[in-house]
Structure formats: structure tokens, C-alpha cells
C-alpha atoms as a PDB file:
ATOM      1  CA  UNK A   1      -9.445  18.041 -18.601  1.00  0.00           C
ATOM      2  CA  UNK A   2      -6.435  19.687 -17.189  1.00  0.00           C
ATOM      3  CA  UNK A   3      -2.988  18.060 -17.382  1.00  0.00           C
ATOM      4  CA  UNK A   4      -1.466  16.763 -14.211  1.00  0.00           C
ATOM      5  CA  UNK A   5       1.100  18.988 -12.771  1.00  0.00           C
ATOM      6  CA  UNK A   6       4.788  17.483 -12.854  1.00  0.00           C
ATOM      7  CA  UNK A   7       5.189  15.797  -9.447  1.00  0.00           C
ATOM      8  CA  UNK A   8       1.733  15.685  -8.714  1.00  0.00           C
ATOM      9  CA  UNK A   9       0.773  11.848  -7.405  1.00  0.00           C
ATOM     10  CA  UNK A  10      -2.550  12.775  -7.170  1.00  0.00           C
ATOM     11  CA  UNK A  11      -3.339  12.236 -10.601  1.00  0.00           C
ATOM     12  CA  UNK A  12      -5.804   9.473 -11.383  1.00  0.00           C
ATOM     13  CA  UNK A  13      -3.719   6.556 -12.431  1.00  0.00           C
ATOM     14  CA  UNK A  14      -5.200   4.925 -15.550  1.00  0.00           C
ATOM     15  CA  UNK A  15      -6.433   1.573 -14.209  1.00  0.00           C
ATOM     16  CA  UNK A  16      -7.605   2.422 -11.130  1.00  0.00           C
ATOM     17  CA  UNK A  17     -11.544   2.663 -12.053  1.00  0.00           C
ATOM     18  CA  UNK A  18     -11.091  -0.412 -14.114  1.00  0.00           C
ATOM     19  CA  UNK A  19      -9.034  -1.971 -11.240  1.00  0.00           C
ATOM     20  CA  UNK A  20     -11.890  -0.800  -8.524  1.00  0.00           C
ATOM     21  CA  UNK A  21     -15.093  -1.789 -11.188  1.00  0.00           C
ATOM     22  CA  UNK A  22     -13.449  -5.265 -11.346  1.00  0.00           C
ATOM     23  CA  UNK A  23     -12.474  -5.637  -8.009  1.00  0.00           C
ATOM     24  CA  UNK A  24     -15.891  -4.480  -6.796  1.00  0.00           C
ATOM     25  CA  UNK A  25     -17.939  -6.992  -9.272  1.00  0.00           C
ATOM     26  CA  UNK A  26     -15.533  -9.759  -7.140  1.00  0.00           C
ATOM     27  CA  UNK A  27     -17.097  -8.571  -4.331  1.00  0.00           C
ATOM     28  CA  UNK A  28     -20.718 -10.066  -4.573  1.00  0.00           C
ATOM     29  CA  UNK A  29     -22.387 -10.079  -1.515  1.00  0.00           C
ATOM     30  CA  UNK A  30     -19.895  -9.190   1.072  1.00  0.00           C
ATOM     31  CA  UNK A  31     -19.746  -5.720   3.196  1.00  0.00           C
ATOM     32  CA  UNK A  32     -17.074  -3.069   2.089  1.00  0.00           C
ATOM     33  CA  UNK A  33     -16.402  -3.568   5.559  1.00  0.00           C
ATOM     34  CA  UNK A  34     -15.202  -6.441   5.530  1.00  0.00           C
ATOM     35  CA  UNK A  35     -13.736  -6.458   1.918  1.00  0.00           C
ATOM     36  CA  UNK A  36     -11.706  -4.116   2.501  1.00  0.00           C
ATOM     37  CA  UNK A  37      -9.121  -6.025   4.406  1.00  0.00           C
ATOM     38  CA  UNK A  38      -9.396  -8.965   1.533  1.00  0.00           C
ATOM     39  CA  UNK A  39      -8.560  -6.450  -1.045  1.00  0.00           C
ATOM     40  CA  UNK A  40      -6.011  -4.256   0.714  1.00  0.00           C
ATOM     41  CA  UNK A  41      -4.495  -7.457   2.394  1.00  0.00           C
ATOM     42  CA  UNK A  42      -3.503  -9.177  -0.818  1.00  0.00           C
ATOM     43  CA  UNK A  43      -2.242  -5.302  -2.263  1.00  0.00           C
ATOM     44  CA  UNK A  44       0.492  -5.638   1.003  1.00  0.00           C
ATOM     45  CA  UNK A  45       0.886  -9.172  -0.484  1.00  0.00           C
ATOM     46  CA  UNK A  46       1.752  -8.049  -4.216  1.00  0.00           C
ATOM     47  CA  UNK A  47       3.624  -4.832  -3.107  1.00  0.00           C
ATOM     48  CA  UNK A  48       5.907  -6.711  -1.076  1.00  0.00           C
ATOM     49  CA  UNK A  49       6.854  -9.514  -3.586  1.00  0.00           C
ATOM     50  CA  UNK A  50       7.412  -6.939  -6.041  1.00  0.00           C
ATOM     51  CA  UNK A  51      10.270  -4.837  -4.268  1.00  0.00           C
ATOM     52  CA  UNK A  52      11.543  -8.552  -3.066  1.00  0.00           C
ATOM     53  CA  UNK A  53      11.577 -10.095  -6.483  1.00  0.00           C
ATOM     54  CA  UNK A  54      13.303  -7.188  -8.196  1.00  0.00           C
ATOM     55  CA  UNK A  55      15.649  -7.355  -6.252  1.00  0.00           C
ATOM     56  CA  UNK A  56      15.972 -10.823  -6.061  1.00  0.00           C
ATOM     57  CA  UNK A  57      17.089 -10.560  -9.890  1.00  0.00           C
ATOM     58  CA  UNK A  58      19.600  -7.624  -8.527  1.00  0.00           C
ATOM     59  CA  UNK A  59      21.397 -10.286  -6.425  1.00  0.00           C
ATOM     60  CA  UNK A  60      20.709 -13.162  -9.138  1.00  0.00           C
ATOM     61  CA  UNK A  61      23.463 -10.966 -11.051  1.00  0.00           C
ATOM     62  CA  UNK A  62      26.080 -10.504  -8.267  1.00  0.00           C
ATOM     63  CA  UNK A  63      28.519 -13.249  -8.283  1.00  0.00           C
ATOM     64  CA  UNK A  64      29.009 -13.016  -4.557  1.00  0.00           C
ATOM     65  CA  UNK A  65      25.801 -12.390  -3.196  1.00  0.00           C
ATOM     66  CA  UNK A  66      23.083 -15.177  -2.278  1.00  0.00           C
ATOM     67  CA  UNK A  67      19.505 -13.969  -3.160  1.00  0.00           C
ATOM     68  CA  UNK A  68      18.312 -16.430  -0.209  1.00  0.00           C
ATOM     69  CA  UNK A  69      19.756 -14.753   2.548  1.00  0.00           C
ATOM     70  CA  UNK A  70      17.508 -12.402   4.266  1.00  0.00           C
ATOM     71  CA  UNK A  71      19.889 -10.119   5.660  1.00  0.00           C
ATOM     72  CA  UNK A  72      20.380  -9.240   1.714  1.00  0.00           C
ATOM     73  CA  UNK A  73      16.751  -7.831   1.462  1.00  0.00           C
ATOM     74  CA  UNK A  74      16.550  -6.196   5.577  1.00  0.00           C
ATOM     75  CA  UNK A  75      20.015  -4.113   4.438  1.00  0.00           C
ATOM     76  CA  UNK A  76      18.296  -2.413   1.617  1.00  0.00           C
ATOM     77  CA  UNK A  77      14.606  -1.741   3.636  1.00  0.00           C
ATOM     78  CA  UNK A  78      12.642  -4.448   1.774  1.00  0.00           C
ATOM     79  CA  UNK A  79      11.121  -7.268   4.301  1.00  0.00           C
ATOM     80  CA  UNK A  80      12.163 -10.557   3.335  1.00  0.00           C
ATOM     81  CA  UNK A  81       9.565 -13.049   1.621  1.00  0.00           C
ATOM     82  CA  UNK A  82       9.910 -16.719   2.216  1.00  0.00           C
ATOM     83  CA  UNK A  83       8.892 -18.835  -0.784  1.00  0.00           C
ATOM     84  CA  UNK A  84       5.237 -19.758   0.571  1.00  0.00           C
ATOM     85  CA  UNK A  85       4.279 -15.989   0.422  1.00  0.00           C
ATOM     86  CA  UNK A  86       5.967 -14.991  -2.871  1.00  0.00           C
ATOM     87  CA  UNK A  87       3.109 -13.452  -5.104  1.00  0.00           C
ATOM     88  CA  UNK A  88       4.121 -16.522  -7.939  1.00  0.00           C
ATOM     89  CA  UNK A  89       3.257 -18.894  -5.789  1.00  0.00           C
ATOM     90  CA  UNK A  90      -0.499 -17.785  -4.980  1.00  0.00           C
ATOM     91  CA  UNK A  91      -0.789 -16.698  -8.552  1.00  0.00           C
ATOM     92  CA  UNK A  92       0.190 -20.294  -9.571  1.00  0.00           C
ATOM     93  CA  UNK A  93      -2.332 -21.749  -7.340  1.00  0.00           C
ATOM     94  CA  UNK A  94      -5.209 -19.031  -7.360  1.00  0.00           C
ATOM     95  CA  UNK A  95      -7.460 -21.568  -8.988  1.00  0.00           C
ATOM     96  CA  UNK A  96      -6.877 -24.101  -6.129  1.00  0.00           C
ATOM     97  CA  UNK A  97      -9.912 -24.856  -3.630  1.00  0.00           C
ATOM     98  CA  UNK A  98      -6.990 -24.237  -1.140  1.00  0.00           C
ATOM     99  CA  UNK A  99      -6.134 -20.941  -1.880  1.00  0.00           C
ATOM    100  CA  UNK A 100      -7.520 -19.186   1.033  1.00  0.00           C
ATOM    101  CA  UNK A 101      -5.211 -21.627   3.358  1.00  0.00           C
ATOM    102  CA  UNK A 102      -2.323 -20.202   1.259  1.00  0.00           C
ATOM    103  CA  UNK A 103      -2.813 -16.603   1.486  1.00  0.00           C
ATOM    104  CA  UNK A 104      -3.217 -17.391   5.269  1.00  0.00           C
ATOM    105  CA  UNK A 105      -0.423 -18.770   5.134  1.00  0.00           C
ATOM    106  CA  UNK A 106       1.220 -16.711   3.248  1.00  0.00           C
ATOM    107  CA  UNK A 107       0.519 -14.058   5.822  1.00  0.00           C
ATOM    108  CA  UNK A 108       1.322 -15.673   8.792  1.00  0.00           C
ATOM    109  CA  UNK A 109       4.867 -16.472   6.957  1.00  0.00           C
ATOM    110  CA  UNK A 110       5.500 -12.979   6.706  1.00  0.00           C
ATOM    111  CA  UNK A 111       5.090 -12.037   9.989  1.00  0.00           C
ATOM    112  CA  UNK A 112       6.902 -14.731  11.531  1.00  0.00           C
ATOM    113  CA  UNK A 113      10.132 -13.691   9.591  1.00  0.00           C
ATOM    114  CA  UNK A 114       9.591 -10.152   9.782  1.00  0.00           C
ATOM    115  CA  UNK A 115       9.267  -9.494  13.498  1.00  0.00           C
ATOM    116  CA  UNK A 116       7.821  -5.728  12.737  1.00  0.00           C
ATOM    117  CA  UNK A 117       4.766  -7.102  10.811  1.00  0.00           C
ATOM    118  CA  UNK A 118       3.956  -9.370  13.654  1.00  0.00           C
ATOM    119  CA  UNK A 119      -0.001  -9.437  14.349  1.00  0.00           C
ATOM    120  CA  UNK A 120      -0.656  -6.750  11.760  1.00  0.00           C
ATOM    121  CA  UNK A 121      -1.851  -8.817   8.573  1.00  0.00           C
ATOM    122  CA  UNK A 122      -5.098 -10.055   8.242  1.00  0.00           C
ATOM    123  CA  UNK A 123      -5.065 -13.749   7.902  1.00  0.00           C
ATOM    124  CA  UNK A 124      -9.064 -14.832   7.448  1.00  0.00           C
ATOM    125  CA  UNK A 125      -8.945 -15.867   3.553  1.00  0.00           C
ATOM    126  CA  UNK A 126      -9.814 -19.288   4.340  1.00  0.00           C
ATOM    127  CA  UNK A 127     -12.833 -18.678   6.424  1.00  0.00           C
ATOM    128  CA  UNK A 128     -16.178 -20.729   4.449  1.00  0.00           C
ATOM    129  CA  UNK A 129     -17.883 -17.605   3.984  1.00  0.00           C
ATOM    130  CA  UNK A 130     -15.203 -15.817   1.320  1.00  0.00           C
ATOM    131  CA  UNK A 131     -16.035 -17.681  -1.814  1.00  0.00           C
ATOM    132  CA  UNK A 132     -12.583 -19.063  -3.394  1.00  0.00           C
ATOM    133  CA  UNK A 133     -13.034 -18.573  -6.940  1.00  0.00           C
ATOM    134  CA  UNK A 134     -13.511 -14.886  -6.362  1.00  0.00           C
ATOM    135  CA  UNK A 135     -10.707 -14.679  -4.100  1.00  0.00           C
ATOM    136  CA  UNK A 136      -8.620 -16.468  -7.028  1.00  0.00           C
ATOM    137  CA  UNK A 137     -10.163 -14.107  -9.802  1.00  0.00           C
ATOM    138  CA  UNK A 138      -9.283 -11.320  -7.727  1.00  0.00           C
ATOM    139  CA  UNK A 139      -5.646 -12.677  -7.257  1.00  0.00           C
ATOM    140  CA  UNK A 140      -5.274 -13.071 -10.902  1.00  0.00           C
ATOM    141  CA  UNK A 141      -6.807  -9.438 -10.922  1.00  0.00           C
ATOM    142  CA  UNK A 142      -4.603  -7.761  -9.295  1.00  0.00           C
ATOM    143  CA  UNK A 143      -1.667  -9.537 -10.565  1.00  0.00           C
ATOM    144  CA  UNK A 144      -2.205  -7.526 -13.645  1.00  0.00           C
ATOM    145  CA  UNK A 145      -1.108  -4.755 -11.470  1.00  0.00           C
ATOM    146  CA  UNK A 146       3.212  -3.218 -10.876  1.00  0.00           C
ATOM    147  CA  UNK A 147       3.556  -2.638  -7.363  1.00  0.00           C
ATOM    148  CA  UNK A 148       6.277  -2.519  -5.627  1.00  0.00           C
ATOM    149  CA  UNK A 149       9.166  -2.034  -8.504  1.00  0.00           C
ATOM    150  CA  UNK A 150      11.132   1.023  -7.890  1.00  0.00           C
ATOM    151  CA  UNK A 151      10.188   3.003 -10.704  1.00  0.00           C
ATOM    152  CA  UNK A 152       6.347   1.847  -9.584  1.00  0.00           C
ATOM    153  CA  UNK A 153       7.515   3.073  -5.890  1.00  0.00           C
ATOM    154  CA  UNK A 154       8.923   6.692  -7.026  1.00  0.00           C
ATOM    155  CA  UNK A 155       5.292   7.402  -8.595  1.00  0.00           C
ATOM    156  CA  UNK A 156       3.957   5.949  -5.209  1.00  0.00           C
ATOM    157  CA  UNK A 157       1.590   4.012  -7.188  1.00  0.00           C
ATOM    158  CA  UNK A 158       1.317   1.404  -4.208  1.00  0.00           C
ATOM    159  CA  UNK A 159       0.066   4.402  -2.292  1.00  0.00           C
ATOM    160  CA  UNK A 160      -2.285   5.547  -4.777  1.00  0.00           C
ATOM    161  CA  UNK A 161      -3.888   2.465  -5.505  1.00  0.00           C
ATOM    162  CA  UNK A 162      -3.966   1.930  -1.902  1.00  0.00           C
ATOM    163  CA  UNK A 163      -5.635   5.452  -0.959  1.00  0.00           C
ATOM    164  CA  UNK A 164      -7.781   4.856  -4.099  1.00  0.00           C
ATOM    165  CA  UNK A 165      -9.662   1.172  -2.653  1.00  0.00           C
ATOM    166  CA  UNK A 166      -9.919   3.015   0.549  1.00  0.00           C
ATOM    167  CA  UNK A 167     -11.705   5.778  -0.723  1.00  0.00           C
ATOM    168  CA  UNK A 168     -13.692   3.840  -2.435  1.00  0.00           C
ATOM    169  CA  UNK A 169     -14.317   1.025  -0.169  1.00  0.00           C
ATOM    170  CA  UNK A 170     -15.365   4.179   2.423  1.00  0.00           C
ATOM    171  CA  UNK A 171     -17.860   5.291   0.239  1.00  0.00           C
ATOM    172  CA  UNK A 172     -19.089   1.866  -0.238  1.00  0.00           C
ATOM    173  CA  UNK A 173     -19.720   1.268   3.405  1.00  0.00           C
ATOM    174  CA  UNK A 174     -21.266   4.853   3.531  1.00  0.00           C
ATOM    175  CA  UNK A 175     -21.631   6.968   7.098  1.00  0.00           C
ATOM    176  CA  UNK A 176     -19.091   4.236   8.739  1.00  0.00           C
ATOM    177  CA  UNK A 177     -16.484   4.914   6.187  1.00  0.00           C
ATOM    178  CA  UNK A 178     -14.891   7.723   7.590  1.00  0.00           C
ATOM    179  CA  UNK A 179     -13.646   5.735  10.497  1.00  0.00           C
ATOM    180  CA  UNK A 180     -11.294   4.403   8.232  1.00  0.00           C
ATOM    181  CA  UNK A 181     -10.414   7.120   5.666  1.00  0.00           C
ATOM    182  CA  UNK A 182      -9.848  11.080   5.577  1.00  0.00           C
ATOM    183  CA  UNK A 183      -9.960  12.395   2.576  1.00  0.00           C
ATOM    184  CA  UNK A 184      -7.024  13.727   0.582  1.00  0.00           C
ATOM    185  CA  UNK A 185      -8.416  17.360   0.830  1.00  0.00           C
ATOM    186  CA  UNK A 186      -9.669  17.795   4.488  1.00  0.00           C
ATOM    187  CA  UNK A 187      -5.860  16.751   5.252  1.00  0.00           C
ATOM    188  CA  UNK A 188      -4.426  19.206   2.824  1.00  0.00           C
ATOM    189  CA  UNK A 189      -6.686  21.792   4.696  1.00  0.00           C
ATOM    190  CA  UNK A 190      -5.087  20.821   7.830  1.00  0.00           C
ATOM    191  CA  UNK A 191      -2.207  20.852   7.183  1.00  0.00           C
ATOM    192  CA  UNK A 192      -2.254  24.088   5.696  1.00  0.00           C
ATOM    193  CA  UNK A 193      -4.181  25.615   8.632  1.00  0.00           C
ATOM    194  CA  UNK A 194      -1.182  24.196  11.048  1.00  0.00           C
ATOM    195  CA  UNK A 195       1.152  25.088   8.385  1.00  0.00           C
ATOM    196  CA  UNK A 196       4.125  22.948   9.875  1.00  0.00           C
ATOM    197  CA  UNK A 197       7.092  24.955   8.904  1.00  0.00           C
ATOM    198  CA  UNK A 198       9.040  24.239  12.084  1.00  0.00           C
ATOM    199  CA  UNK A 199       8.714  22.053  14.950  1.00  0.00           C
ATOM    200  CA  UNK A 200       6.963  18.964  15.244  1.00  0.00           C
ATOM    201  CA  UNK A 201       3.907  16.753  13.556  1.00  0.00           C
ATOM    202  CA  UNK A 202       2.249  14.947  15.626  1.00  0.00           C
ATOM    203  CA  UNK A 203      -0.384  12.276  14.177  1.00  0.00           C
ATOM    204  CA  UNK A 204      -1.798   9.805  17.150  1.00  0.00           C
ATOM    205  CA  UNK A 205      -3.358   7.866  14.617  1.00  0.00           C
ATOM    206  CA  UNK A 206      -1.126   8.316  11.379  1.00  0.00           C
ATOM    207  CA  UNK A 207      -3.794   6.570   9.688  1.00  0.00           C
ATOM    208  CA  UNK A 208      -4.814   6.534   5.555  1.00  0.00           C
ATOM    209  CA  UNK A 209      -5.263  10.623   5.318  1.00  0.00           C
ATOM    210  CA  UNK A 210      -1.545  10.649   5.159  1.00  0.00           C
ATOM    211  CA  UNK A 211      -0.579  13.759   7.778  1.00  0.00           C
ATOM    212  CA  UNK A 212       2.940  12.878   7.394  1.00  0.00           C
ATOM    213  CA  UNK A 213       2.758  12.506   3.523  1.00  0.00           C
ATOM    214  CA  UNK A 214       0.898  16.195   3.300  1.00  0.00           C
ATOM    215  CA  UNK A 215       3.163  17.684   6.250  1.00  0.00           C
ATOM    216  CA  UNK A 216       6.558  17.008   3.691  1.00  0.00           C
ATOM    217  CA  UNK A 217       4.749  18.338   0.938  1.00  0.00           C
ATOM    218  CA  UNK A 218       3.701  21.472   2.679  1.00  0.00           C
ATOM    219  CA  UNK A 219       7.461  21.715   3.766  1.00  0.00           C
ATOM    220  CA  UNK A 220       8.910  21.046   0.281  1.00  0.00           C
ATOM    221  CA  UNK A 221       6.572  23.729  -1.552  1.00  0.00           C
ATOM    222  CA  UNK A 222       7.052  26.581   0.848  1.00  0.00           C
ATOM    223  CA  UNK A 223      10.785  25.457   1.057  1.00  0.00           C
ATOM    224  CA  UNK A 224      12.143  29.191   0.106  1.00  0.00           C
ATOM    225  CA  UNK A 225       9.163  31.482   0.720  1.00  0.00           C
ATOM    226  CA  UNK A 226       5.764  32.040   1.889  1.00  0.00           C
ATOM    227  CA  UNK A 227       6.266  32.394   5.723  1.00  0.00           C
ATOM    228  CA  UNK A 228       8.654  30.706   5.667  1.00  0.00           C
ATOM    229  CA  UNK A 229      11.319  33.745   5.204  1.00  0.00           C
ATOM    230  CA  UNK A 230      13.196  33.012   2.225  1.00  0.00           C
ATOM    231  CA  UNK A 231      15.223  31.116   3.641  1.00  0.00           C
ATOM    232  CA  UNK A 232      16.404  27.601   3.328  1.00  0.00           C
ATOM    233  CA  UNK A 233      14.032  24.263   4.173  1.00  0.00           C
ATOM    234  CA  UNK A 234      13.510  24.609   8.154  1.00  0.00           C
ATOM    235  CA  UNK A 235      13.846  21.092  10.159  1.00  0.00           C
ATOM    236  CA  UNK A 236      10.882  19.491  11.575  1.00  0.00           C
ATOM    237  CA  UNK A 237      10.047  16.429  13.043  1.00  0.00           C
ATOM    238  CA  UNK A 238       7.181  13.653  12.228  1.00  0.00           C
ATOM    239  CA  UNK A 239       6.194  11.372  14.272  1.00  0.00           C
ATOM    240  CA  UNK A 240       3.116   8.910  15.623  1.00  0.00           C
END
């Protein structure tokens, strides 16, 4: 097998199949469909608890600051997480009958203090038909998983896992999958087809095939050459 090139996130992470086999055995009966906003719904979950919790211990260690304020967390680009949606609080009580309610509300806490996530979450966890133990096992599951840490968030390994379940969760659903995921390559096509060396990027639906993410690559490898003149990095704009 070849080695991963240096900077290259596209490099199978070492759990992922054993994160994806387990996760999928959770799954019993239920569509990919549908699943897929269980699984990627608690990743948000873990992801954000991470970044707040690190740096909850930051301002643990600051004599002046109060790690309770939530103006502490919006100045640094992390949403805040009230206590009822931190990820040690559904791990605590994943083996509770209740624990759909929680992550429900766990959601709906979220978006009422973070005005930006505000109808976006999926909050169905306590419907009858999502059996509970599974939904705890797959809590405990993916608490095994780092998230959203920042050395965890400069190998984009939230992203990877991410793109990773959808990929997988599209090729579980079959035909209807590509509704909801592009793969990694068709976008690297088109983005070198457009190649976007000046300008504007335009994505309408700026969904999982990551336009944006490919566009900046594109940008940062032809940065001195390669149409691009030899000169410096051009500006461009993304948006969508």
C-alpha cells in the first residue's frame, strides 16, 4: 500500500471501518435513510462538546476568565454548550430508558442558545421506533472517538469521519444515495475542469462533496505555477 502523502486528509483514518462495522451492526433494521441523521446527528453532538470542553479547561486555568460565560466560547468560533447537551452528560446516562428525550433535548438546547443552529438539528431520538439501547451503545460507541480537539480539527478528522458515514450510509441506501453525497473524486474532477484560479465559486447547494474544501486545495497546489503564471496565490471568492 502506498504511504499517504504529507497533508493529504484523504487518508483512511484507522478506525473508521471499525467505527462504520460497529455503527452499522447498531443499526438493525432501520433504513440508511433514516440512520443517517441518528448517526451524523450525535457526530455534531460529540464534535461540538469536544472544541467546548477543551476549551473549557483553557479558561478553567485563567484566573480571570469564567468558563460559564458564553461570550468566552462565541469570541473564539466555538458555539456555546449548555450543560444538558454536553457529550458527559448523555454518555453518563446512555443506558437510561430516557435517553432519546435527552439527546432531543440536548439538541433543541443547542439551538436555542446558538441562534445560527436554529431548526437545523435533528431532534427525533425519542420517537418509539429507534430502539434505546442501540441508541445508548452507539453513544458509548462513538464516545470512543476525538472530535473536535484542535489537534483532532487540524487533521479534519471531524470531516473525515463525517464524509466517511456519508459515503457509506449512501451506498447503503443504494440509487437514492447520491442525493445526499458526491463523491470525493467527481468533485476533484470539477473542480479541476473549472480550475478556479481567479474569480468566484459558486456552490448553490454547498452540500457533503465539499466544492469549497476542493476549490482551496486546487488554489493552494497551483499557488506558483500551472496556469496560474508563476506568480503569487490569486484572490478568489467562495460562497453559497
Amino acid at each position: 500500500m502506498p504511504r499517504p502523502k504529507k497533508g493529504d486528509t484523504s487518508a483512511n483514518l484507522g478506525f473508521k471501518s471499525k467505527l462504520w462495522a460497529a455503527a452499522d451492526a447498531l443499526r438493525n433494521n432501520m433504513d440508511a435513510a433514516e440512520y443517517k441523521h441518528v448517526v451524523l446527528g450525535l457526530i455534531f453532538l460529540k464534535y461540538n462538546s469536544d472544541a467546548f470542553e477543551e476549551h473549557y479547561a483553557k479558561l478553567q486555568a485563567e484566573p480571570y476568565a469564567d468558563p460559564e460565560d458564553p461570550d468566552e466560547y462565541r469570541a473564539v468560533d466555538i458555539f456555546w454548550v449548555p450543560l444538558e447537551a454536553r457529550w458527559s452528560h448523555l454518555k453518563a446516562n446512555a443506558k437510561q430508558p430516557s435517553i432519546g428525550q435527552l439527546v432531543d433535548d440536548a439538541m433543541i438546547a443547542i439551538e436555542r442558545d446558538n441562534p445560527l443552529l436554529k431548526g437545523v438539528l435533528p431532534k427525533e431520538y425519542a420517537r418509539p421506533n429507534l430502539d434505546k439501547m442501540r441508541l445508548g451503545q452507539l453513544i458509548d460507541l462513538i464516545s470512543s472517538i476525538g472530535l473536535g480537539g484542535s489537534e483532532n480539527r487540524s487533521k479534519d478528522i471531524p470531516g473525515r469521519v463525517y464524509e466517511y458515514f456519508l459515503q457509506q450510509l449512501a451506498s447503503a441506501e443504494g440509487k437514492k444515495g447520491g442525493q445526499f453525497y458526491t463523491p470525493r473524486c467527481v468533485v476533484q474532477l470539477l473542480v479541476e475542469m473549472i480550475a478556479p484560479y481567479k474569480g468566484r465559486v459558486y456552490d448553490p447547494c454547498c452540500g457533503s462533496g465539499g466544492m469549497f474544501v476542493q476549490s482551496a486545495k486546487f488554489i493552494e497546489a497551483h499557488a506558483t505555477g500551472n496556469g496560474n503564471g508563476g506568480r503569487a496565490r490569486r484572490d478568489i471568492s467562495i460562497y453559497g
